[in-house]
N, C-alpha and C. Protein backbone atom coordinates (compact mmCIF):
# COMPACT_ATOMS: atom_id res chain seq x y z
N UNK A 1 0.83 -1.19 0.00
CA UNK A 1 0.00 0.00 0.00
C UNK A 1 0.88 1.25 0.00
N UNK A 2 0.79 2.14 -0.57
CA UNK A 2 1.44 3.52 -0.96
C UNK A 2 1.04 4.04 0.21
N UNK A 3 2.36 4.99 0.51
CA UNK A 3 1.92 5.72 1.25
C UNK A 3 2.53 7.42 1.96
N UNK A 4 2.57 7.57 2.51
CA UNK A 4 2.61 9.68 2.57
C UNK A 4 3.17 9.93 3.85
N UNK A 5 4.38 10.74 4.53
CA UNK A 5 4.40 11.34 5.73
C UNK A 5 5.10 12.62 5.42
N UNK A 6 5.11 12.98 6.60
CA UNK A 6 6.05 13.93 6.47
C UNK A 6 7.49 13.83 6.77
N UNK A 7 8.39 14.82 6.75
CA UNK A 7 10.13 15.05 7.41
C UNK A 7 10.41 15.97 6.85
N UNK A 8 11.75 15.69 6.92
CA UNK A 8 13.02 17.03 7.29
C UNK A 8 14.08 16.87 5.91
N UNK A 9 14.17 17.16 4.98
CA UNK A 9 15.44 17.25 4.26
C UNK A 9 16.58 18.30 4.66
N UNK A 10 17.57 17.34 4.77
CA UNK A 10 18.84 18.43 4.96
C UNK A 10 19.51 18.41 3.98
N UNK A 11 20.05 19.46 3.40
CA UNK A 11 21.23 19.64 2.53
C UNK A 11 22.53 19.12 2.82
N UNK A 12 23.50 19.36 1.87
CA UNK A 12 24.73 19.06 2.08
C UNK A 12 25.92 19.99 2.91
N UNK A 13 25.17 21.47 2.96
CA UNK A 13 25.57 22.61 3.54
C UNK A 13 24.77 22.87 4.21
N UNK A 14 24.27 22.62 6.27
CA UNK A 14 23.48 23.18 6.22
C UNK A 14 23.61 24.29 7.08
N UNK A 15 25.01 24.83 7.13
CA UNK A 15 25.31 26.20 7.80
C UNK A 15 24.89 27.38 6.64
N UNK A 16 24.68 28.88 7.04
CA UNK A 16 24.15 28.41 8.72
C UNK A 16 22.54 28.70 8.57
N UNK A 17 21.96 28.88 9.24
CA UNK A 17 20.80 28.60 9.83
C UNK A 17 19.90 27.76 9.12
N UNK A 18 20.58 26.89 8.91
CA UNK A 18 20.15 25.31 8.13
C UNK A 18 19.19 25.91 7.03
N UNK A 19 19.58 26.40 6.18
CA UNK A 19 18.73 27.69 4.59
C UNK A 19 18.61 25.91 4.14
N UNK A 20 19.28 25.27 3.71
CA UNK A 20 19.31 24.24 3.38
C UNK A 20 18.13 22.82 3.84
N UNK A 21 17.74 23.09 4.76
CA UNK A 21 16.72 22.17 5.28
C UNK A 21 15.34 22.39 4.97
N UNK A 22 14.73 21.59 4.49
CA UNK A 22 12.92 21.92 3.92
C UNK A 22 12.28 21.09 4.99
N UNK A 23 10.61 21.35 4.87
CA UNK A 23 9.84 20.53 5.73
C UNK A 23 9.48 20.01 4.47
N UNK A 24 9.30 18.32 4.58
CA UNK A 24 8.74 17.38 3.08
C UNK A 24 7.85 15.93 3.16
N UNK A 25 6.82 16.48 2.57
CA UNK A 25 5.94 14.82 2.50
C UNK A 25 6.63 14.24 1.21
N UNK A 26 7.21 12.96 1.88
CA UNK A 26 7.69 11.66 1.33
C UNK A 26 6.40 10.78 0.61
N UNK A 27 6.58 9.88 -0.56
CA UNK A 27 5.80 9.64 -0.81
C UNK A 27 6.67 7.89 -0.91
N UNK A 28 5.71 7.14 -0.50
CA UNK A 28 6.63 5.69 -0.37
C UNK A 28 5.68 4.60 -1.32
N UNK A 29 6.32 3.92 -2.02
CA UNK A 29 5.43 2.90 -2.93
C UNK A 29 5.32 1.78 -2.13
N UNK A 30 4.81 0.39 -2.61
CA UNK A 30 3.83 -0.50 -1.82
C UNK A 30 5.41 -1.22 -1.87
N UNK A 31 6.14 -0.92 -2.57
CA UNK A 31 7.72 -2.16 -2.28
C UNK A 31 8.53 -1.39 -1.04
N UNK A 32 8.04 -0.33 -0.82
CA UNK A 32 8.98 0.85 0.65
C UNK A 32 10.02 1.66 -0.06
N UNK A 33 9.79 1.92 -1.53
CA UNK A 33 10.94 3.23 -1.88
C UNK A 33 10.13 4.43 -1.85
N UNK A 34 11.50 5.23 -1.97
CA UNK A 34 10.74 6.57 -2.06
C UNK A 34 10.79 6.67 -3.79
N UNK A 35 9.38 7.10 -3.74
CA UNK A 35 8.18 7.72 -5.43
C UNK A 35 8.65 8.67 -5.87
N UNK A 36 8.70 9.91 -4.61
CA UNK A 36 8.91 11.31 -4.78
C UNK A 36 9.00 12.10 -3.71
N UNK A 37 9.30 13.45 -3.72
CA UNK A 37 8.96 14.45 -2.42
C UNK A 37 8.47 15.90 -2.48
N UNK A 38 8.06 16.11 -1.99
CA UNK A 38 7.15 17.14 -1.95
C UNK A 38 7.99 18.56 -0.94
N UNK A 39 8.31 19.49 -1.55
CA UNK A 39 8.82 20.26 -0.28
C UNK A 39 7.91 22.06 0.08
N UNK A 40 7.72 21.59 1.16
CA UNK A 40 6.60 23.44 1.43
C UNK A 40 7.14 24.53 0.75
N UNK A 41 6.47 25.32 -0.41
CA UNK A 41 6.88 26.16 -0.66
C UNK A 41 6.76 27.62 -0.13
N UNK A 42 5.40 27.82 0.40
CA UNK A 42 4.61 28.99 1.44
C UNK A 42 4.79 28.70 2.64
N UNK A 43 5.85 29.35 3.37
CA UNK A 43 6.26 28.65 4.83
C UNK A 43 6.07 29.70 5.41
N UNK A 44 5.82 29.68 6.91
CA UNK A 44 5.57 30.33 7.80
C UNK A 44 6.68 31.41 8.30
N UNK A 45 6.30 33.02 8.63
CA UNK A 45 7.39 33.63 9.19
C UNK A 45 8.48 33.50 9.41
N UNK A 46 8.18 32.47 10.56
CA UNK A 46 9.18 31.96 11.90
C UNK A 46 9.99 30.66 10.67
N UNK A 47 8.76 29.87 9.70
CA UNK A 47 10.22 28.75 8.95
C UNK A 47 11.40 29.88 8.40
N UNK A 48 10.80 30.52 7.28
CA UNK A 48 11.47 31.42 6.73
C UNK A 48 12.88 32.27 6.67
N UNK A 49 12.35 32.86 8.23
CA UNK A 49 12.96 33.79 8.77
C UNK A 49 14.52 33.10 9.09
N UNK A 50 14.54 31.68 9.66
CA UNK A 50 16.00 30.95 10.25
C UNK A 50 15.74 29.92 10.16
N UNK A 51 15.06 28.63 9.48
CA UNK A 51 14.68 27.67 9.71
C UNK A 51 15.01 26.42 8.87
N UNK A 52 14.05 27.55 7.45
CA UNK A 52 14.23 26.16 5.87
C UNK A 52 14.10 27.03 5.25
N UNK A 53 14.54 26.49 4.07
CA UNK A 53 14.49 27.21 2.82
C UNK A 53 13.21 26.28 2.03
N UNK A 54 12.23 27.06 1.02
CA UNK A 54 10.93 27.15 0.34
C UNK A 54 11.50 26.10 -0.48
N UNK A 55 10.43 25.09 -0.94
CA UNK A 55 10.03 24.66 -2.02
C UNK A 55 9.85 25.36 -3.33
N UNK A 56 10.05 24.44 -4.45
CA UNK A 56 9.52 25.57 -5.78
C UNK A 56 9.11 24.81 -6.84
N UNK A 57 8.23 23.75 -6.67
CA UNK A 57 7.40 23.32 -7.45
C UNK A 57 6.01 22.55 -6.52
N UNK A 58 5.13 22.13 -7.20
CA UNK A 58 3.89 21.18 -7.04
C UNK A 58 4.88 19.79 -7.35
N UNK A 59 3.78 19.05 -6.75
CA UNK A 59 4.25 17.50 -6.45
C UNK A 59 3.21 16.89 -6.64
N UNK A 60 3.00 15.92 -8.28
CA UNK A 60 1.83 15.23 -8.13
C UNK A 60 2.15 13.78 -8.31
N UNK A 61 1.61 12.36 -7.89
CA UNK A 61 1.86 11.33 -8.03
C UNK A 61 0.91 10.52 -8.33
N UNK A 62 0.76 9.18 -9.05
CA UNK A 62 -0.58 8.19 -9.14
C UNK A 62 -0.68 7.02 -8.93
N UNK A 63 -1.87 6.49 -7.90
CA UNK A 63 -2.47 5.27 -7.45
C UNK A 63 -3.43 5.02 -8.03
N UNK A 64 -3.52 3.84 -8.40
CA UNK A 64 -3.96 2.72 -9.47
C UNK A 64 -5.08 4.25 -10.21
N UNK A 65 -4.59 4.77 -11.23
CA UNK A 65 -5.38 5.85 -11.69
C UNK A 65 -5.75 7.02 -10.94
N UNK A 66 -5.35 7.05 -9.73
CA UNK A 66 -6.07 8.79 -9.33
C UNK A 66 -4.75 9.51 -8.86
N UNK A 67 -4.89 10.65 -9.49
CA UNK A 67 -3.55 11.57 -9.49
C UNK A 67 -4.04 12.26 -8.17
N UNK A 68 -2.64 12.27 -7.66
CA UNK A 68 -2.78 13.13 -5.91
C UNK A 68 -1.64 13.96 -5.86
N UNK A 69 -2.28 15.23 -5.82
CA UNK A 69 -1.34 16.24 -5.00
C UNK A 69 -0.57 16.44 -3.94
N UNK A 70 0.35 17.18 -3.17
CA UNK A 70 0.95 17.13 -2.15
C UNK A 70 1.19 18.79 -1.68
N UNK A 71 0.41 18.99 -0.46
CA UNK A 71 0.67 20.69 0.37
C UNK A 71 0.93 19.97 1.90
N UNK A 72 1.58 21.25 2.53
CA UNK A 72 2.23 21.36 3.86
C UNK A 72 1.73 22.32 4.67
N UNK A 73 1.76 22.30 6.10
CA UNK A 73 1.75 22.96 6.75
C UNK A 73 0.68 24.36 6.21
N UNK A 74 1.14 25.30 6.90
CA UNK A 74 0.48 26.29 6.37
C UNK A 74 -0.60 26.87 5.33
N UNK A 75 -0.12 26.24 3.93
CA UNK A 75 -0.52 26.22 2.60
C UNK A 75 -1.63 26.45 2.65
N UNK A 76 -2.59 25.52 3.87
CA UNK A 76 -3.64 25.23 4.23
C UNK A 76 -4.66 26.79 3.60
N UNK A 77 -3.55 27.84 3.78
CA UNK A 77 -4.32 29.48 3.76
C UNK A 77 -4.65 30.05 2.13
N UNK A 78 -3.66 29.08 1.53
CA UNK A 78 -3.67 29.60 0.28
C UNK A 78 -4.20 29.42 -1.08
N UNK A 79 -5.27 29.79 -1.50
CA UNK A 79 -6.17 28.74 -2.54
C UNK A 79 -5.85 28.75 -3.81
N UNK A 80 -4.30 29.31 -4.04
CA UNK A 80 -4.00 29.61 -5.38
C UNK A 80 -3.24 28.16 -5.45
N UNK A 81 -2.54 27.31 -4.40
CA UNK A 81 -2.24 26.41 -4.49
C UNK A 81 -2.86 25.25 -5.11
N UNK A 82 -4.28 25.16 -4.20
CA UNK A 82 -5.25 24.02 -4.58
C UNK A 82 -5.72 24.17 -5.83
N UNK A 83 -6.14 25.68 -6.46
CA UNK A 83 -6.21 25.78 -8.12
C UNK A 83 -5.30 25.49 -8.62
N UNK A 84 -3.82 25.45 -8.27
CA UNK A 84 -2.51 25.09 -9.29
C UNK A 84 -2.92 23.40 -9.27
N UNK A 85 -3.12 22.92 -8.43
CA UNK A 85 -3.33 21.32 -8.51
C UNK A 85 -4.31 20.91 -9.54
N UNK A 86 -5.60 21.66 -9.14
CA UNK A 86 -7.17 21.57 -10.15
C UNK A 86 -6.58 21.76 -11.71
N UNK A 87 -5.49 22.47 -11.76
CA UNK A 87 -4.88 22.54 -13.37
C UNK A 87 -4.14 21.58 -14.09
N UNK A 88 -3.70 21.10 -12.41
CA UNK A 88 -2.54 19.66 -13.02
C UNK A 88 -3.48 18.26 -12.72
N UNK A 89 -5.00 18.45 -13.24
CA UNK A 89 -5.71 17.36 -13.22
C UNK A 89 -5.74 16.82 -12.01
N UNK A 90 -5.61 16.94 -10.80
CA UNK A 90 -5.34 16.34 -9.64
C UNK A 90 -6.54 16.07 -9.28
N UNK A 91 -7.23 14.60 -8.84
CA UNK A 91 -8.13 13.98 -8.16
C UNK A 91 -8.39 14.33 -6.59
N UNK A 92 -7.25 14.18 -5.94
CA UNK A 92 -6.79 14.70 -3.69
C UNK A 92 -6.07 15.07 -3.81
N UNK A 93 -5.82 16.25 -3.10
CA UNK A 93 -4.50 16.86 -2.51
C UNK A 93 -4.98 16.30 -0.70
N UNK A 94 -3.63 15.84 -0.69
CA UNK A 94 -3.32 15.20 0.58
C UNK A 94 -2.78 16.65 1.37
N UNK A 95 -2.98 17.21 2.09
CA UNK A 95 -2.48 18.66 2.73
C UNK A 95 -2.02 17.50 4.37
N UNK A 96 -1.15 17.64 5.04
CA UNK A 96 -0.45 17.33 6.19
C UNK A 96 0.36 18.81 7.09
N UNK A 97 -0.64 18.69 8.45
CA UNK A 97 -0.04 19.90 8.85
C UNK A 97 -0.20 19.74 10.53
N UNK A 98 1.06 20.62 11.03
CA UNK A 98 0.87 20.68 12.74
C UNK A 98 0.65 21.61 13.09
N UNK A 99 -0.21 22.99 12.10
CA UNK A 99 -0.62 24.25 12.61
C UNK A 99 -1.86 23.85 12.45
N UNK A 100 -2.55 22.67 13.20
CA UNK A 100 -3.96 23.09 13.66
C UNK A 100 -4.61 23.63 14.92
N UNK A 101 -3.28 23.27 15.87
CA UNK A 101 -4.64 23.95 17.10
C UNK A 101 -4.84 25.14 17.46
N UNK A 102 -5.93 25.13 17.52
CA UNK A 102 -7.09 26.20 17.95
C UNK A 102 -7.56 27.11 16.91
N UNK A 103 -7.01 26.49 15.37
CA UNK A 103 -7.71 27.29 14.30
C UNK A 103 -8.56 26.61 13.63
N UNK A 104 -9.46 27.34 14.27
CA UNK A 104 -10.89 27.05 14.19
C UNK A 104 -12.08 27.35 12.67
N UNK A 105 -10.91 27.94 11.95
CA UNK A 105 -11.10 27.79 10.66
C UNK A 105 -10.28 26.92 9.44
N UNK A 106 -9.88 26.00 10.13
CA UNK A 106 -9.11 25.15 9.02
C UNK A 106 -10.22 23.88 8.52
N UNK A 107 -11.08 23.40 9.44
CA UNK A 107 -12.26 22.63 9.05
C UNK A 107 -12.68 23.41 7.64
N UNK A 108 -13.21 24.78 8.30
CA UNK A 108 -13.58 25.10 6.85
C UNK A 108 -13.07 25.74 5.86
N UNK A 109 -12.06 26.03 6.14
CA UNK A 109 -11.01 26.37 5.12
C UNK A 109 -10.57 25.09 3.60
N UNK A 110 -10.48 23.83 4.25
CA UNK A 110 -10.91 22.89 3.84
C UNK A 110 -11.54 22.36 2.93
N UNK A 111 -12.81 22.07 3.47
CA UNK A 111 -14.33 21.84 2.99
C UNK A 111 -14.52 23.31 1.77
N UNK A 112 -13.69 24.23 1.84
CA UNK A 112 -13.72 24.78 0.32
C UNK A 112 -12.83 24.80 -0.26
N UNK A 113 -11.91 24.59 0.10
CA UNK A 113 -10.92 24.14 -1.31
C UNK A 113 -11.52 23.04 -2.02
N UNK A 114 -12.30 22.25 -1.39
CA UNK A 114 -12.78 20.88 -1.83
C UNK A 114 -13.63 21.16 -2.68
N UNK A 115 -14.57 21.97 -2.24
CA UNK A 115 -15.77 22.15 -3.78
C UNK A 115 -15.26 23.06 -4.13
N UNK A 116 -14.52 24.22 -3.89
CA UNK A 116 -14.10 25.09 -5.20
C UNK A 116 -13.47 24.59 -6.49
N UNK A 117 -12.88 23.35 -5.79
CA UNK A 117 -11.79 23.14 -6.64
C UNK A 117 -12.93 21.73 -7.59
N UNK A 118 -13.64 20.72 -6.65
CA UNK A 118 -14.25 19.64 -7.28
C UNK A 118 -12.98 18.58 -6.93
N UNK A 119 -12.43 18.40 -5.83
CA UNK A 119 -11.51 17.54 -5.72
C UNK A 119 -11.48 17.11 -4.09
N UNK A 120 -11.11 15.56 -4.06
CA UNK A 120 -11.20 14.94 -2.71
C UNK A 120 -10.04 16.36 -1.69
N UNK A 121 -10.03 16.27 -0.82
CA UNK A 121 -8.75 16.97 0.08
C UNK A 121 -8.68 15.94 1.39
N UNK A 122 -7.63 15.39 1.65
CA UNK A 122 -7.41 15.06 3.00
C UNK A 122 -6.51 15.75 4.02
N UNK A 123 -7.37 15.89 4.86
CA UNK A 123 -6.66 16.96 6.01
C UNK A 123 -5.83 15.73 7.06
N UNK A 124 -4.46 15.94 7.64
CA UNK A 124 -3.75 15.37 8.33
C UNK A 124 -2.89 15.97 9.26
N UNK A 125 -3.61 15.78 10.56
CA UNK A 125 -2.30 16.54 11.33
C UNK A 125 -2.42 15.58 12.70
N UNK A 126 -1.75 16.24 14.05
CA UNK A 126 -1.46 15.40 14.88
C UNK A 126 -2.77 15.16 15.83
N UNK A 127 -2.86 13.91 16.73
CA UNK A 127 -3.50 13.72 17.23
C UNK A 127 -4.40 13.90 18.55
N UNK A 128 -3.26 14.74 18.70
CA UNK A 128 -3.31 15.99 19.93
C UNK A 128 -4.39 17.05 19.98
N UNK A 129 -4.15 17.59 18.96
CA UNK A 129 -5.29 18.84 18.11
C UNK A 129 -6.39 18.32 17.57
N UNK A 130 -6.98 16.76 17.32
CA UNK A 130 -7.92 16.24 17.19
C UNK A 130 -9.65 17.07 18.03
N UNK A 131 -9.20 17.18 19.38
CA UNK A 131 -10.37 18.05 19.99
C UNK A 131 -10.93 19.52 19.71
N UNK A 132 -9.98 20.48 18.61
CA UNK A 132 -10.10 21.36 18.46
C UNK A 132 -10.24 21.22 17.36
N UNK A 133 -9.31 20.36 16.19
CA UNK A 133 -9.19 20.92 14.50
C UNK A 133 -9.36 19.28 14.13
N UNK A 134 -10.57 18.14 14.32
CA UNK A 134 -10.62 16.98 13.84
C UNK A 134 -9.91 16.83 12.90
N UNK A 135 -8.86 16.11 11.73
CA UNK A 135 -8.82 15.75 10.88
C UNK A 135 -9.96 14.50 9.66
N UNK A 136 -9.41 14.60 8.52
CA UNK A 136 -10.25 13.32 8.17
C UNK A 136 -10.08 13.76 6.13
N UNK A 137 -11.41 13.53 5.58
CA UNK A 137 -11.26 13.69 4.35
C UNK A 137 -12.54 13.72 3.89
N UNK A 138 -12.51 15.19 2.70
CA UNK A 138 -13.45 15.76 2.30
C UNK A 138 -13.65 15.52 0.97
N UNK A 139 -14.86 15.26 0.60
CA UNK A 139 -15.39 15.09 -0.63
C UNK A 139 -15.20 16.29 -1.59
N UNK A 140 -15.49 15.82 -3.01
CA UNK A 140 -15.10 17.13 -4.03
C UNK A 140 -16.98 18.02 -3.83
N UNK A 141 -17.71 17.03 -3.19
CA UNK A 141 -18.64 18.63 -2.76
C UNK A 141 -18.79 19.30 -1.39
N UNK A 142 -17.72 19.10 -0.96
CA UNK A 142 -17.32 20.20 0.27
C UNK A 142 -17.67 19.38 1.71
N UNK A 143 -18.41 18.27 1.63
CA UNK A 143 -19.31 17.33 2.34
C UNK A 143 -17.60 16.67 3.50
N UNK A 144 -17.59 16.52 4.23
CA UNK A 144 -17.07 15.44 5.35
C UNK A 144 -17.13 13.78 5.17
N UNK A 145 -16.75 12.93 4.52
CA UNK A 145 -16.31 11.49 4.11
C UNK A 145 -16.05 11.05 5.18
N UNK A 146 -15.23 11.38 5.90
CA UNK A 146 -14.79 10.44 7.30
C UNK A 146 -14.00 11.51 8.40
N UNK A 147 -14.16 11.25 9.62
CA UNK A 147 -13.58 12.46 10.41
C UNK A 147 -12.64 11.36 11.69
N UNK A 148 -11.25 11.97 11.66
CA UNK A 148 -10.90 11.04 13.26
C UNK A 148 -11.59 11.45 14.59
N UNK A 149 -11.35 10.66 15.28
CA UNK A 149 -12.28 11.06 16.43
C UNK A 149 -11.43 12.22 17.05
N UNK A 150 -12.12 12.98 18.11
CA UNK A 150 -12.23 14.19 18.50
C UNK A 150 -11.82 14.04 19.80
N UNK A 151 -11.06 13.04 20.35
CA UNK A 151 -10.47 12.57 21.57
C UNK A 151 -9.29 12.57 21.60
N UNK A 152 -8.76 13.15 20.69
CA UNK A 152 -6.73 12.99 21.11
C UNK A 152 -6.16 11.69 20.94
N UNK A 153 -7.28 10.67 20.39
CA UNK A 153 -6.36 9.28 20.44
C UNK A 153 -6.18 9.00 18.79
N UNK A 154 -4.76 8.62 18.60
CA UNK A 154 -4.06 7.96 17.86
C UNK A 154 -5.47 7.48 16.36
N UNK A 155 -5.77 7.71 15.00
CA UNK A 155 -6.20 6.84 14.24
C UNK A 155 -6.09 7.35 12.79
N UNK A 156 -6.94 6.68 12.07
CA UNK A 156 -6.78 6.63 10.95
C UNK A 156 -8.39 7.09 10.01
N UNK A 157 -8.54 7.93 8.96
CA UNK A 157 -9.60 8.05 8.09
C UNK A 157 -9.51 7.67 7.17
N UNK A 158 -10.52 6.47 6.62
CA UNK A 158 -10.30 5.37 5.41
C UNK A 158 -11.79 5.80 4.39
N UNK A 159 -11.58 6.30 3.03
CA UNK A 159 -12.91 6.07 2.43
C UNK A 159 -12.45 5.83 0.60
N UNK A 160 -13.50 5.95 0.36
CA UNK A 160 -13.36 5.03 -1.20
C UNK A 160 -13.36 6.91 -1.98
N UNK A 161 -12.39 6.69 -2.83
CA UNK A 161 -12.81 7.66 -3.92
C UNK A 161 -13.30 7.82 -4.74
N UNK A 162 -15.19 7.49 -4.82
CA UNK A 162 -15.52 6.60 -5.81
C UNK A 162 -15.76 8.41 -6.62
N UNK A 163 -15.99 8.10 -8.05
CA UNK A 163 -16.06 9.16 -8.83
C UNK A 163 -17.58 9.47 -8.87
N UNK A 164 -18.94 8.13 -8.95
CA UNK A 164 -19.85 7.87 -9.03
C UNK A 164 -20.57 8.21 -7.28
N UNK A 165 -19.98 8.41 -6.81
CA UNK A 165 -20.88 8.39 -5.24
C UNK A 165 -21.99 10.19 -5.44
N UNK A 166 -22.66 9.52 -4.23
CA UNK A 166 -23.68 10.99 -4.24
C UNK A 166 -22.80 12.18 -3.80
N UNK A 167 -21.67 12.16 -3.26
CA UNK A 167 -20.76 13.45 -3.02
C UNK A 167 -20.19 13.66 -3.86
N UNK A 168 -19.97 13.26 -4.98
CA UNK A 168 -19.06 13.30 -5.77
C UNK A 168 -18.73 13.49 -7.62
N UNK A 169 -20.58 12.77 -7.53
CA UNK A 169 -20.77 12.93 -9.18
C UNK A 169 -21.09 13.89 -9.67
N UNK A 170 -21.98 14.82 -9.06
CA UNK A 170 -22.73 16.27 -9.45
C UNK A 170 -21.36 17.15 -9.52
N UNK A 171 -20.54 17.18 -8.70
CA UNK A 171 -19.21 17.93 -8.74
C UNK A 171 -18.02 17.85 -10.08
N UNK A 172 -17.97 16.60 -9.90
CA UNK A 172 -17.18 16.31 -11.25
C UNK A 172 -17.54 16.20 -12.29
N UNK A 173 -18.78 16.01 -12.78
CA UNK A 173 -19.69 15.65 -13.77
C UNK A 173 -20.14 17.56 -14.43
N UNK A 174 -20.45 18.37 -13.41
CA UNK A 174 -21.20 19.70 -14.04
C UNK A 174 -20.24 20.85 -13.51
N UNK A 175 -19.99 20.62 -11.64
CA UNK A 175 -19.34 22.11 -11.37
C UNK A 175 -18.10 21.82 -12.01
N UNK A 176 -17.04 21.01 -11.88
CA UNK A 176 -15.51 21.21 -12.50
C UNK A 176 -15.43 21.69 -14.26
N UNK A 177 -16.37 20.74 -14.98
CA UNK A 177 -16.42 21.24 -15.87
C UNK A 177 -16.71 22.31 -16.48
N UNK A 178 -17.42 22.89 -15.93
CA UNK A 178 -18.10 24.32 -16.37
C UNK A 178 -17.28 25.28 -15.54
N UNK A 179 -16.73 25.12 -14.39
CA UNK A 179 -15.21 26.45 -13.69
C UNK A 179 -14.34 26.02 -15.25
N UNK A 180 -13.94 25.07 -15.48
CA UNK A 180 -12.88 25.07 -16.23
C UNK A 180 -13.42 25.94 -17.99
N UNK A 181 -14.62 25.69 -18.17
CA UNK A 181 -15.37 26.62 -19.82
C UNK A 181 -15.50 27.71 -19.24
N UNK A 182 -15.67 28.16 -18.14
CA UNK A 182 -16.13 29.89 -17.96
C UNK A 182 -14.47 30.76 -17.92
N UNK A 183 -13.49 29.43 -17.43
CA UNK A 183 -12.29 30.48 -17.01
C UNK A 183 -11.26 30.42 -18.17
N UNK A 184 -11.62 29.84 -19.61
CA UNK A 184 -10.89 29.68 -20.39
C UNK A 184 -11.45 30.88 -21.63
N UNK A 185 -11.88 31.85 -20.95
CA UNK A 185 -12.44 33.19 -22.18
C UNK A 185 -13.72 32.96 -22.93
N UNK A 186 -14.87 31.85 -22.14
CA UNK A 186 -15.97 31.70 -22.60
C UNK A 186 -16.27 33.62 -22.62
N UNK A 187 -16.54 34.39 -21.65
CA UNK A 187 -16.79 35.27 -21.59
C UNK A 187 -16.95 36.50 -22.86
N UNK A 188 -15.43 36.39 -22.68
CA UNK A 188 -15.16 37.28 -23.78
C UNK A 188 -15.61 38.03 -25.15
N UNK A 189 -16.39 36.98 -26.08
CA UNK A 189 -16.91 37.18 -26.99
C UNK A 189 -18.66 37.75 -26.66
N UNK A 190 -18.92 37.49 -25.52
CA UNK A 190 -19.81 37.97 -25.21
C UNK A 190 -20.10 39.73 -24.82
N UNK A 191 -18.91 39.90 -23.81
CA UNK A 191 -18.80 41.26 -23.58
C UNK A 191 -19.06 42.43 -25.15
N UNK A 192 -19.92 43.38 -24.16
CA UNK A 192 -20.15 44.69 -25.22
C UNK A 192 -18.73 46.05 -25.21
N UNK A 193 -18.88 46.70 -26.17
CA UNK A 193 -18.20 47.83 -25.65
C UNK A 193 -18.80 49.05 -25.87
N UNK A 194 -19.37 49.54 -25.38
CA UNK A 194 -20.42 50.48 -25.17
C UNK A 194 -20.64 51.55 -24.04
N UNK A 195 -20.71 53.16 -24.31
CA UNK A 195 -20.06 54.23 -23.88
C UNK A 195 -21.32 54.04 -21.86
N UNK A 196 -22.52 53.69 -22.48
CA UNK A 196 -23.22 53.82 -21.34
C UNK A 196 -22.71 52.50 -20.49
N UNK A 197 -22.15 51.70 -21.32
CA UNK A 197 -21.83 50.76 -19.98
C UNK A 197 -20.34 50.69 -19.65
N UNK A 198 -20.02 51.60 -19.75
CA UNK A 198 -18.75 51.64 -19.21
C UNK A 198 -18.54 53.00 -18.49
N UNK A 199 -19.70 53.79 -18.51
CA UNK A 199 -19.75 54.85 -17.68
C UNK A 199 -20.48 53.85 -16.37
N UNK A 200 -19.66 54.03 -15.33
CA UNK A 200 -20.08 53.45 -13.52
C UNK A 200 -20.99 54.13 -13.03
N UNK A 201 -21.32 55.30 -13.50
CA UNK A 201 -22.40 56.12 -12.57
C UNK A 201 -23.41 55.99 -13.56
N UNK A 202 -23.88 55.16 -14.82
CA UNK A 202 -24.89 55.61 -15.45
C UNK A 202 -25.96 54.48 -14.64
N UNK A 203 -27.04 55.03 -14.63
CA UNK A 203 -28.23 54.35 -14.06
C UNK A 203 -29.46 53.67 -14.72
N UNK A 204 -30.53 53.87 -14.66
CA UNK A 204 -31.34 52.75 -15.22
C UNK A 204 -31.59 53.12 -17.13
């Protein structure tokens, strides 16, 4: 079974203030090599500032047919990311992070990247922060699939990615397709150019 964590890459230089070291989800195949790696490119202040040096690409990989993305930490804030994935065809972005507790908007921070985008997201962080920021994995219509429990103990969220399920077909089937025809200059040929509508103060 394939599978995802996180770590630490160090460089070969990592004086000084280890510029050289990234935070990185590993990606491991069902024989135990490493696939690929993923390194945070939007890092926090405090990484930044003395810590690691940024990532500078997307990281996508595939199980038996479904292409999966890879975000870190933070990223969680940034939705230009999860659209860079929605471009590179990506089915889940797996996001893994230990800035959940007590932000109380990462549930739903979440649950919209998921239908904005029309793509699974699995949220992963530690088990500690479970009582405040549950983890688990969200459907491509924004919906909750499976949640860990909310007790601080140790587990796991398992669900099917079926393409056909009731969370899942209306999304991929009408909303993805039609974000992707409206943002490719459907528009355009439509627009007028015309003196009253381009005056802002003209009225009825």
């Amino acid at each position: 079974m394939p599978a995802g964590f996180g770590g630490r890459l160090r460089g070969k230089d990592p004086e000084p203030r280890d510029l050289a070291a990234q935070p990185t989800q590993y990606v491991i195949s069902d024989r135990g090599e490493v696939v690929t790696r993923y390194d945070e490119r939007l890092l926090s202040k405090t990484k930044i500032s003395y810590m690691y040096s940024p990532g500078v690409s997307p990281v996508t990989f595939e199980v038996d047919g479904v292409r999966f993305g890879c975000l870190l930490g933070m990223e969680i804030h940034y939705p230009e990311l999860f659209a860079e994935y929605e471009k590179l065809d990506v089915d889940c972005v797996l996001l893994s992070t230990s800035g959940t507790p007590g932000n109380t908007t990462a549930q739903a921070q979440v649950q919209g990247h998921a239908a904005f985008n029309s793509f699974w997201v699995s949220l992963s962080g530690p088990a500690q922060d479970s009582v405040t920021a549950p983890t688990g994995i969200v459907a491509p219509n924004g919906d909750w699939l499976a949640r860990c429990p909310e007790d601080g103990s140790p587990s796991v969220a398992v669900v099917n990615l079926d393409d056909s399920s009731e969370a899942a077909t209306s999304a991929l089937t009408y909303a993805r397709p039609w974000r992707r025809e409206s943002r490719s200059g459907l528009y355009t040929e439509h627009q007028v150019s015309d003196p009253r509508s381009e005056d802002r103060t003209a009225a009825f």
